[in-house]
PDB file of N, CA and C in Angstrom:
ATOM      1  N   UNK A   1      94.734  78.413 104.334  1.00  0.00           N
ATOM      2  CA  UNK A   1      95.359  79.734 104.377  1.00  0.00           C
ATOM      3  C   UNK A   1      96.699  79.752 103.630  1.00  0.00           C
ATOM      4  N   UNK A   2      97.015  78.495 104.014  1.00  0.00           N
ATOM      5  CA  UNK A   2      98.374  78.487 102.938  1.00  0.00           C
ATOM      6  C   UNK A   2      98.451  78.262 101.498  1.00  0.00           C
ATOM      7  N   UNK A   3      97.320  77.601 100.916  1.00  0.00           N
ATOM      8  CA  UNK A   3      96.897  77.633  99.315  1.00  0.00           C
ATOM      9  C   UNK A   3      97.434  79.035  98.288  1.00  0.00           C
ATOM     10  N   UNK A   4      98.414  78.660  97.434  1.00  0.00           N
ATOM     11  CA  UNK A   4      98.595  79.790  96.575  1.00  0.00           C
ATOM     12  C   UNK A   4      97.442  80.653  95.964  1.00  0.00           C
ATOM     13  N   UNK A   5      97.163  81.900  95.825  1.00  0.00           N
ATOM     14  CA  UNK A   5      96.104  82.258  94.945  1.00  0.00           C
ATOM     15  C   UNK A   5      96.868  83.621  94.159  1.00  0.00           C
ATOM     16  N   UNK A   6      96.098  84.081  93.165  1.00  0.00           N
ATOM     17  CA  UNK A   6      96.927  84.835  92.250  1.00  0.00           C
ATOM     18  C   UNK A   6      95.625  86.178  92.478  1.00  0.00           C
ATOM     19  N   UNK A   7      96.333  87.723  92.779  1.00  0.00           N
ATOM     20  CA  UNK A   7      95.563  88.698  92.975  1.00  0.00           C
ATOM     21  C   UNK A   7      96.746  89.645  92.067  1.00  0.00           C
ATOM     22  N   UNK A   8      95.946  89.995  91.061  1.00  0.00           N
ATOM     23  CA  UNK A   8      96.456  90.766  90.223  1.00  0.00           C
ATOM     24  C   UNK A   8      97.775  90.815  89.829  1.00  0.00           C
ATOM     25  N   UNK A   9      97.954  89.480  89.492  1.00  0.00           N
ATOM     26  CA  UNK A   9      99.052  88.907  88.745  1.00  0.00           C
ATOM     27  C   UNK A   9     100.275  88.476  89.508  1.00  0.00           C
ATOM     28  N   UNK A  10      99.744  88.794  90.768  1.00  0.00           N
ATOM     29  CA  UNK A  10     100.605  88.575  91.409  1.00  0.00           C
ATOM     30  C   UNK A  10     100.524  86.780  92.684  1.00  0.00           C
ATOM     31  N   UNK A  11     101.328  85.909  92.209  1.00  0.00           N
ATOM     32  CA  UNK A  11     100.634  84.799  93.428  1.00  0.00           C
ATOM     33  C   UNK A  11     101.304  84.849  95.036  1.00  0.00           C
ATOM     34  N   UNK A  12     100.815  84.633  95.621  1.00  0.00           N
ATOM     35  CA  UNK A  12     100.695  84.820  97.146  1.00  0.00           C
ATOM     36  C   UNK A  12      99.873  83.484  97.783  1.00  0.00           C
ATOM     37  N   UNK A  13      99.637  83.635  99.160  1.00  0.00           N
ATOM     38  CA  UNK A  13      98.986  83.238  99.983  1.00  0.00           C
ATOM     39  C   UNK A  13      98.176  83.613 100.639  1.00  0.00           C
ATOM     40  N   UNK A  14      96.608  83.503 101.187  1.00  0.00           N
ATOM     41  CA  UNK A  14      96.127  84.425 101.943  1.00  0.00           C
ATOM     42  C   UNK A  14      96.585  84.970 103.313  1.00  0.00           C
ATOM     43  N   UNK A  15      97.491  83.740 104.314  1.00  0.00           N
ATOM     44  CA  UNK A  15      98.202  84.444 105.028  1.00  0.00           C
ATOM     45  C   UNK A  15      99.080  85.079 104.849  1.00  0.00           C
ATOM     46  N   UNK A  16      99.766  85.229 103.867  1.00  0.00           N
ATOM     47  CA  UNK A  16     101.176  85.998 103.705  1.00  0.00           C
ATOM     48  C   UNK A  16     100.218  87.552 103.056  1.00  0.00           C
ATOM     49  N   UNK A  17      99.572  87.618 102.350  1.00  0.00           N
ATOM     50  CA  UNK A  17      98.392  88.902 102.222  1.00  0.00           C
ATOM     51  C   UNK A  17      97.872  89.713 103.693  1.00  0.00           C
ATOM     52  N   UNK A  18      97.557  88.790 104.411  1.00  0.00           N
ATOM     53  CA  UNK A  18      97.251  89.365 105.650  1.00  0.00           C
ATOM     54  C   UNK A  18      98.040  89.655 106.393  1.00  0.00           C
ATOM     55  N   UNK A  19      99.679  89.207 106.784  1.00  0.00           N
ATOM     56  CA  UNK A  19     100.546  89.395 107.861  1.00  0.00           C
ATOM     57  C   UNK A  19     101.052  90.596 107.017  1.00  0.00           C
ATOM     58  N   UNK A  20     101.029  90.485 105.837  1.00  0.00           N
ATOM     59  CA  UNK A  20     101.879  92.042 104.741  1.00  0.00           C
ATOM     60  C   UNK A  20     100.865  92.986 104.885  1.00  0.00           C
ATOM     61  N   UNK A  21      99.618  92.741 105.361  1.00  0.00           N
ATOM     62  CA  UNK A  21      98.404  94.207 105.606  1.00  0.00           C
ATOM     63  C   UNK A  21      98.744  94.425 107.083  1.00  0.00           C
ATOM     64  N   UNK A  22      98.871  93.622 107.696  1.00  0.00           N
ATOM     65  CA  UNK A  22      99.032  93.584 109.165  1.00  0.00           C
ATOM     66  C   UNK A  22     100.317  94.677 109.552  1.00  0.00           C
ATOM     67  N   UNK A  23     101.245  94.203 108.800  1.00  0.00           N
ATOM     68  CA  UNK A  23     102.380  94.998 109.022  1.00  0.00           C
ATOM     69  C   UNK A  23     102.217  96.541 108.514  1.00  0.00           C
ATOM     70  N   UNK A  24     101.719  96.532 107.331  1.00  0.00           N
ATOM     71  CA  UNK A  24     101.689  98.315 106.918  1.00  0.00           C
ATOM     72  C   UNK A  24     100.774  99.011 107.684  1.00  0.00           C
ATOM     73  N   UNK A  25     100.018  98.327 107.929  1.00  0.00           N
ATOM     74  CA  UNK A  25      98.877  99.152 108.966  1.00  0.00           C
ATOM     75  C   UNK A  25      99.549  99.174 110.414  1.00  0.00           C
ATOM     76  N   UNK A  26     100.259  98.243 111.196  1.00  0.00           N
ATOM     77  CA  UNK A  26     100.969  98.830 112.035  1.00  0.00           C
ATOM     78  C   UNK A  26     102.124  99.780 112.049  1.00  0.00           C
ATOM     79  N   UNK A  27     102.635 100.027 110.792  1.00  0.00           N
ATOM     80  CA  UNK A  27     104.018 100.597 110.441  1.00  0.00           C
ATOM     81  C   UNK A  27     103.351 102.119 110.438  1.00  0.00           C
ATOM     82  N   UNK A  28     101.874 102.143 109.205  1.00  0.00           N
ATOM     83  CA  UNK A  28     101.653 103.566 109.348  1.00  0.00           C
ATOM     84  C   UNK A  28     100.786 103.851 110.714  1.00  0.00           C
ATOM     85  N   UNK A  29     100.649 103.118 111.305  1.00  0.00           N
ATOM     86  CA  UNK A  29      99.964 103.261 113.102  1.00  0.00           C
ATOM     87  C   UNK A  29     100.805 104.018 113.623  1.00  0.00           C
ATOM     88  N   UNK A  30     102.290 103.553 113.792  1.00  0.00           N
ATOM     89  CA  UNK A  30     103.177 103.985 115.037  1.00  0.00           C
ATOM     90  C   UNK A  30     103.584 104.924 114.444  1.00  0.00           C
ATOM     91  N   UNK A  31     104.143 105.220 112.800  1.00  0.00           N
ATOM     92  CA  UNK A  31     104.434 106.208 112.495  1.00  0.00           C
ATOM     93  C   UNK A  31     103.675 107.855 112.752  1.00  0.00           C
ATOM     94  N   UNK A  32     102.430 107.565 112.399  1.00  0.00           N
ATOM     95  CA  UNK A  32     101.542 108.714 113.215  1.00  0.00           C
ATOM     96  C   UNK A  32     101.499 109.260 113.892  1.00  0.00           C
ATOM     97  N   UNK A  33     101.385 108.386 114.807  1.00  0.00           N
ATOM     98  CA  UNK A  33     101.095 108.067 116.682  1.00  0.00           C
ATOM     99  C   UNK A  33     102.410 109.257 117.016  1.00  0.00           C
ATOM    100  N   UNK A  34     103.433 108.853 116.669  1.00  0.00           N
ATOM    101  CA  UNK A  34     104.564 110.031 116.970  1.00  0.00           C
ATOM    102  C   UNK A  34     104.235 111.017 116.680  1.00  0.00           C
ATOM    103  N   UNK A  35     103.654 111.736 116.093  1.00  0.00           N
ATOM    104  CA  UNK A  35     103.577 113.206 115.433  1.00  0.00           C
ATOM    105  C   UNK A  35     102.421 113.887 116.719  1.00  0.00           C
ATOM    106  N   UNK A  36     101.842 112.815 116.877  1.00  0.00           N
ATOM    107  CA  UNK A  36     100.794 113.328 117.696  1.00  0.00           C
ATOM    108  C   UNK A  36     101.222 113.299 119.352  1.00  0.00           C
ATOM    109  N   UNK A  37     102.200 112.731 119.574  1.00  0.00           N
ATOM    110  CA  UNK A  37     102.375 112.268 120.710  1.00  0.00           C
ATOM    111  C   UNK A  37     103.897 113.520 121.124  1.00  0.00           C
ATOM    112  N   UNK A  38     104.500 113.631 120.117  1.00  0.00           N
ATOM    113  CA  UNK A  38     105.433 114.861 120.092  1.00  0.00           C
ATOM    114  C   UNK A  38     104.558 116.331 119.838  1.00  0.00           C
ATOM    115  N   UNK A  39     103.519 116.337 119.523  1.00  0.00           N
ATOM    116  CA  UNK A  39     102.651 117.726 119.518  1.00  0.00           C
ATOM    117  C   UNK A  39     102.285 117.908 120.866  1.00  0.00           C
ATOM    118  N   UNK A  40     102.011 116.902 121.428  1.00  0.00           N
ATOM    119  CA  UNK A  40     101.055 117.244 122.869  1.00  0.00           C
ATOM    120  C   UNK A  40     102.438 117.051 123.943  1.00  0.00           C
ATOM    121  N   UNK A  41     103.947 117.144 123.376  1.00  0.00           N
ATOM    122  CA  UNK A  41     105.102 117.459 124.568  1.00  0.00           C
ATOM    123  C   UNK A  41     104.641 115.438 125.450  1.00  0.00           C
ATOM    124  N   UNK A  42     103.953 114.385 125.187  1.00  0.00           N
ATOM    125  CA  UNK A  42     104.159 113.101 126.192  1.00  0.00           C
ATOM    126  C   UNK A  42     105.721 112.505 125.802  1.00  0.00           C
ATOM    127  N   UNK A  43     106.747 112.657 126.849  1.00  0.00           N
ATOM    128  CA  UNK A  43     107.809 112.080 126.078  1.00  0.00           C
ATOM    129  C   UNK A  43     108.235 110.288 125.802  1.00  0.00           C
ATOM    130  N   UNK A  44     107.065 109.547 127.282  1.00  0.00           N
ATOM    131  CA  UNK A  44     107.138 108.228 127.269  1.00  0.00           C
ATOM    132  C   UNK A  44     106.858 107.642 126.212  1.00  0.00           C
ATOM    133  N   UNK A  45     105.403 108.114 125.684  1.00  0.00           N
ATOM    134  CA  UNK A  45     104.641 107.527 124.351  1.00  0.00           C
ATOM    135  C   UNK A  45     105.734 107.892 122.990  1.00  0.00           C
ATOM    136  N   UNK A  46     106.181 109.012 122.891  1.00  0.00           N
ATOM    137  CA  UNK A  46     107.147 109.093 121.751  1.00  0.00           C
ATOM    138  C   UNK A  46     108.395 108.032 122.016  1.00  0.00           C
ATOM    139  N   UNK A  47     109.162 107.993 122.631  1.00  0.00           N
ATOM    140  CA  UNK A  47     109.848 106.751 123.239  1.00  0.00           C
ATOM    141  C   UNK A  47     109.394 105.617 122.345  1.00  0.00           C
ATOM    142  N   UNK A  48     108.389 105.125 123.112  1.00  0.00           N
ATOM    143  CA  UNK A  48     107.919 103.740 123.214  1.00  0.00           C
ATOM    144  C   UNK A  48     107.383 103.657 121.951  1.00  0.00           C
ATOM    145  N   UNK A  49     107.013 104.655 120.909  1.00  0.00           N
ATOM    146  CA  UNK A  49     106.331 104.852 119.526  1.00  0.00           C
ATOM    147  C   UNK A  49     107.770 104.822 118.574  1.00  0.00           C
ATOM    148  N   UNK A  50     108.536 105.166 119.134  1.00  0.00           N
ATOM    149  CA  UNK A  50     110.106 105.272 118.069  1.00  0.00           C
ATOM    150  C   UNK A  50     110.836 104.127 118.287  1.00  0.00           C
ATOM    151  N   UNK A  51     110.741 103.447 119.201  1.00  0.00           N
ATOM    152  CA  UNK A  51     111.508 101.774 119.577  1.00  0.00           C
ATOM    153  C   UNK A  51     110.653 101.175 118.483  1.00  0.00           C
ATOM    154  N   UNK A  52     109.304 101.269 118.751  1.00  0.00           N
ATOM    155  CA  UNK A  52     108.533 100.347 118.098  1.00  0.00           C
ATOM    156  C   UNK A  52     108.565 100.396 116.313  1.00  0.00           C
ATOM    157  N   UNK A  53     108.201 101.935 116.168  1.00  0.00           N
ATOM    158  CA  UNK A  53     109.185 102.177 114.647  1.00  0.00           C
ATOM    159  C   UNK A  53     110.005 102.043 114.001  1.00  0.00           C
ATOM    160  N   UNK A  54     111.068 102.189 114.771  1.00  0.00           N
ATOM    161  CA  UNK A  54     112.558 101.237 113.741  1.00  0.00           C
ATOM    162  C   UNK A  54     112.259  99.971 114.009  1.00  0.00           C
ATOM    163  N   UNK A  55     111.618  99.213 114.285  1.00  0.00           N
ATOM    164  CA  UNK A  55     111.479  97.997 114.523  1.00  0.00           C
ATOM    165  C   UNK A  55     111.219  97.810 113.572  1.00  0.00           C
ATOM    166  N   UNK A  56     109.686  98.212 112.914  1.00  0.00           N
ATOM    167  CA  UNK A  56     108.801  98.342 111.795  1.00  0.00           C
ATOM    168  C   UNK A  56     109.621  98.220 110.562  1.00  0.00           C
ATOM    169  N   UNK A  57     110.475  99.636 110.797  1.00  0.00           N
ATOM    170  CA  UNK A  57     111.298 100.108 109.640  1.00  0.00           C
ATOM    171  C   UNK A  57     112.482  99.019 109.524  1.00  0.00           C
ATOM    172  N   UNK A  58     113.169  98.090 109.884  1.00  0.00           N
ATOM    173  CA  UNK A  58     113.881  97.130 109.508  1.00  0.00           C
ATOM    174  C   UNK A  58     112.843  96.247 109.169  1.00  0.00           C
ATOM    175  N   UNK A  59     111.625  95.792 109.380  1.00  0.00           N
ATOM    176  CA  UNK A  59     110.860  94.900 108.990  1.00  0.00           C
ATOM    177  C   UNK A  59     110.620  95.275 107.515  1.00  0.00           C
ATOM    178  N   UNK A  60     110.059  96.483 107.433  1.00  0.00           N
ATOM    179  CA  UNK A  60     109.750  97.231 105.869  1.00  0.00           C
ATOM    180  C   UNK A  60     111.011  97.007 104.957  1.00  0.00           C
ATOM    181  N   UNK A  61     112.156  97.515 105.671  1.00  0.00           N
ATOM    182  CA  UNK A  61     113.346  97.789 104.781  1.00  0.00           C
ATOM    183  C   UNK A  61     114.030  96.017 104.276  1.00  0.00           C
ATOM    184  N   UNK A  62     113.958  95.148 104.922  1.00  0.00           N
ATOM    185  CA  UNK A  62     114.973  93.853 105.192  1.00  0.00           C
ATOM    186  C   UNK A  62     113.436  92.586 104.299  1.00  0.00           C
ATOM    187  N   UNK A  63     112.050  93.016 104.011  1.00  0.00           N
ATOM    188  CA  UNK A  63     111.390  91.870 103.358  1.00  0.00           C
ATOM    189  C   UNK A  63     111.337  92.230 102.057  1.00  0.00           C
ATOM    190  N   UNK A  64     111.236  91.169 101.401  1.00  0.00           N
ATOM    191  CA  UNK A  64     111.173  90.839  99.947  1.00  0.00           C
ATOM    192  C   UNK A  64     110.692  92.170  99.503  1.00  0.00           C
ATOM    193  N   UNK A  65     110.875  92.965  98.380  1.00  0.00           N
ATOM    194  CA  UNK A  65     109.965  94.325  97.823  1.00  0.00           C
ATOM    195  C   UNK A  65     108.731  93.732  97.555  1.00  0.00           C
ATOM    196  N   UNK A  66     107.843  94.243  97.071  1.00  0.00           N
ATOM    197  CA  UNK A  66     106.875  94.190  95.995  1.00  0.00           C
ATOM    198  C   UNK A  66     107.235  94.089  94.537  1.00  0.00           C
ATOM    199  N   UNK A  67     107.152  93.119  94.161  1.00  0.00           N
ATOM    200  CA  UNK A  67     107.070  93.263  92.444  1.00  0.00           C
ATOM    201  C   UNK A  67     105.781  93.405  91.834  1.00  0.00           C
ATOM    202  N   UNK A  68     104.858  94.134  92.037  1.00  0.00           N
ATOM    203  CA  UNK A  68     103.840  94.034  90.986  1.00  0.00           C
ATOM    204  C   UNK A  68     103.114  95.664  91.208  1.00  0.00           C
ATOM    205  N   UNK A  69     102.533  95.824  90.691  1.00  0.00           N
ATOM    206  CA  UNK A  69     101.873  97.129  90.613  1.00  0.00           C
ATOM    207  C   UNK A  69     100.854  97.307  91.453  1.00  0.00           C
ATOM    208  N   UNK A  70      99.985  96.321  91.867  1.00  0.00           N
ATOM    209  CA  UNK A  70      99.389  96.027  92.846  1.00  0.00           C
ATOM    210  C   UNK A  70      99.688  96.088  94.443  1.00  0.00           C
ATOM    211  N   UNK A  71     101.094  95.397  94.643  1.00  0.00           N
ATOM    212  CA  UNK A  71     101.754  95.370  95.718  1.00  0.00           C
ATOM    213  C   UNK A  71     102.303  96.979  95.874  1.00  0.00           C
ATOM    214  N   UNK A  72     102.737  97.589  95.228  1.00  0.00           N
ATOM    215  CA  UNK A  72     103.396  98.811  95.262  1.00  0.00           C
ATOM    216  C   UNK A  72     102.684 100.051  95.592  1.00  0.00           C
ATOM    217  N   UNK A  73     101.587 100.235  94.177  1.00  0.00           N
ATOM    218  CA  UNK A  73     100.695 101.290  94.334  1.00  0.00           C
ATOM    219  C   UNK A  73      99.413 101.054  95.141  1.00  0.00           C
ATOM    220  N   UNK A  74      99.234 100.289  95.567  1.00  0.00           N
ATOM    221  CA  UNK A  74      97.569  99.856  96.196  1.00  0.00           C
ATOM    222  C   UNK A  74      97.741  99.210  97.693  1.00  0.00           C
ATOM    223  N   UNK A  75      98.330  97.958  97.665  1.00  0.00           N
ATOM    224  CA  UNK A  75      98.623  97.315  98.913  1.00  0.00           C
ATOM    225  C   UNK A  75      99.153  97.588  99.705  1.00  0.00           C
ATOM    226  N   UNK A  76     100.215  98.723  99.653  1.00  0.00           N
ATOM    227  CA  UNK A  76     101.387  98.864 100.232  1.00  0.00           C
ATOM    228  C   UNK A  76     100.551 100.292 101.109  1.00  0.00           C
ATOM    229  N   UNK A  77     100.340 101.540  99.812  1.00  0.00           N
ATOM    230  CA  UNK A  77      99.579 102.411 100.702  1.00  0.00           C
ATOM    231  C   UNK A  77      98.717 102.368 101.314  1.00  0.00           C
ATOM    232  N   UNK A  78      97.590 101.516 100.918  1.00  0.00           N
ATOM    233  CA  UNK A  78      96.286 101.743 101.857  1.00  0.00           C
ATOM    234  C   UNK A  78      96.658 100.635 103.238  1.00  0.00           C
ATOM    235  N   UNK A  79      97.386  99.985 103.186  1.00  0.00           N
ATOM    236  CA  UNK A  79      97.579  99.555 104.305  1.00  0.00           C
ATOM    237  C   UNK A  79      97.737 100.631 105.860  1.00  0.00           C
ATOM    238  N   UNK A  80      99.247 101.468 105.054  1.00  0.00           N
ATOM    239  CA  UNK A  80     100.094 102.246 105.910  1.00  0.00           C
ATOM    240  C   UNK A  80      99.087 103.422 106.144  1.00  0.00           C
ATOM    241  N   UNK A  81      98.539 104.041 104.729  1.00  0.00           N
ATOM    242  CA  UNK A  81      97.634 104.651 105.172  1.00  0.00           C
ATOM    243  C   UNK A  81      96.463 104.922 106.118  1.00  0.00           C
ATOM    244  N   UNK A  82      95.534 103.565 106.176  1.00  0.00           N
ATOM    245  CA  UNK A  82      94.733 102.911 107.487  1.00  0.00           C
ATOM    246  C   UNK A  82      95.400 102.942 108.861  1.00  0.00           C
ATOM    247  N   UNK A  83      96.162 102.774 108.838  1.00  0.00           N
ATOM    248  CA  UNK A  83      97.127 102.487 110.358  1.00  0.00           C
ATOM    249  C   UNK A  83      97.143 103.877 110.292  1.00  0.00           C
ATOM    250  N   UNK A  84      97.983 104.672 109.250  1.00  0.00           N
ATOM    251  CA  UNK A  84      98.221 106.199 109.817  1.00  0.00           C
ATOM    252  C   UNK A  84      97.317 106.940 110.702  1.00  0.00           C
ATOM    253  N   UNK A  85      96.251 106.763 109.620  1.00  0.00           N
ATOM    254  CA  UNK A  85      94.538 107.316 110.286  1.00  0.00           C
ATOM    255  C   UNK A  85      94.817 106.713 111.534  1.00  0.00           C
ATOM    256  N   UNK A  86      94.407 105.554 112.129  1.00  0.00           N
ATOM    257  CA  UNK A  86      93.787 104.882 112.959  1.00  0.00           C
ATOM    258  C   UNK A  86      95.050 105.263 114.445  1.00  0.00           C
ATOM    259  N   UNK A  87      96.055 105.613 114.114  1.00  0.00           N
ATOM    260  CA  UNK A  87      96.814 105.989 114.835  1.00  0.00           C
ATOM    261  C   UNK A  87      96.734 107.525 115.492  1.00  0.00           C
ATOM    262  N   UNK A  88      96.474 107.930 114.474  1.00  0.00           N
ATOM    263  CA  UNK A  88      96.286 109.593 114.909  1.00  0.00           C
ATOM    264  C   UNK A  88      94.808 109.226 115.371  1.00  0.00           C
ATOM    265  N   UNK A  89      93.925 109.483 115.710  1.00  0.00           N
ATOM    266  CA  UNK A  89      92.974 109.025 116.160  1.00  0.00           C
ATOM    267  C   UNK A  89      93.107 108.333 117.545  1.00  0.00           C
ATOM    268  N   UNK A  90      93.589 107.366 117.343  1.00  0.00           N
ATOM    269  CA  UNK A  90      93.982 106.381 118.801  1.00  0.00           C
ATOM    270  C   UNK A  90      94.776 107.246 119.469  1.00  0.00           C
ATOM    271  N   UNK A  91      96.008 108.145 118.651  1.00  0.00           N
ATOM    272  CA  UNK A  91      97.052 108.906 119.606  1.00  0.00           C
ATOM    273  C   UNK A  91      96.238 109.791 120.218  1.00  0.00           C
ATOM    274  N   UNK A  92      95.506 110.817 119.788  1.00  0.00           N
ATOM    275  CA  UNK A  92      94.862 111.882 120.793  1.00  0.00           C
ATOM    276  C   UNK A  92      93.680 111.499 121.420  1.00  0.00           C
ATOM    277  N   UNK A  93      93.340 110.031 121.061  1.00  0.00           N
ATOM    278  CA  UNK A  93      92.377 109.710 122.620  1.00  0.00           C
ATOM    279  C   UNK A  93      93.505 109.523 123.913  1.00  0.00           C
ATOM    280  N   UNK A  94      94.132 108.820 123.497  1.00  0.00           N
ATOM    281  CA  UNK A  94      95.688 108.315 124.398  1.00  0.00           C
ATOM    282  C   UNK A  94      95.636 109.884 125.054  1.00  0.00           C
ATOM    283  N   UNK A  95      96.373 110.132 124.388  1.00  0.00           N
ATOM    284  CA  UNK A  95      97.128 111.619 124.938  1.00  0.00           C
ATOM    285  C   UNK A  95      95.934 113.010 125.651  1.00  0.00           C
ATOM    286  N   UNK A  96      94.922 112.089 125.522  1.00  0.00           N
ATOM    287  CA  UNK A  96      93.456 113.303 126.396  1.00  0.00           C
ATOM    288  C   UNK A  96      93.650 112.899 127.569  1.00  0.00           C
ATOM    289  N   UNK A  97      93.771 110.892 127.630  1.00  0.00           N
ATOM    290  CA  UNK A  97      93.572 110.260 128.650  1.00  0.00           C
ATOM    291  C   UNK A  97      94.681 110.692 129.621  1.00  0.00           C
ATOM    292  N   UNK A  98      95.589 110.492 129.003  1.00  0.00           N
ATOM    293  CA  UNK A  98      96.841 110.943 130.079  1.00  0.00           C
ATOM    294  C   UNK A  98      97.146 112.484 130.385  1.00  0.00           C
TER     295      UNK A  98
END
């Protein structure tokens, strides 16, 4: 997992590929999750969705950028994007349940 490999010019690791998908997909998760969780008035879940967000957001803001075109335009969105979805989705099952 730790072996360098090169994905569109860019070299990496396969774990460091996966903990950097891991993260945008949770970043655009929680980011969501709020919109939905402030529509339906739950004030705990918005709370506990905005702690967890700036968390995110110093993680996003404080690691290495992306240098490659790959990392920027492709990796970066469909990550955050997936989480976004998967959040809104997860938020209004959440928010039926409660």
């Amino acid at each position: 997992m730790k072996r360098k490999i090169i994905v569109f010019k860019a070299e990496t690791s396969l774990h460091e590929l996966l903990m950097e998908l891991i993260i945008n997909f949770s970043y655009g998760f929680v980011a969501n999750s709020i919109t939905v969780f402030m529509q339906k008035e739950l004030d705990l879940p918005v709370l506990i969705n905005f702690l967890i967000y700036y968390a995110f957001v110093s993680i996003i803001i404080n690691r290495d950028k992306y240098e490659t075109a790959f990392g920027k335009f492709v990796y970066m969105p469909v990550g955050c994007t997936l989480g976004a979805f998967t959040g809104y989705k997860l938020a209004l099952l959440i928010s039926n349940i409660i």
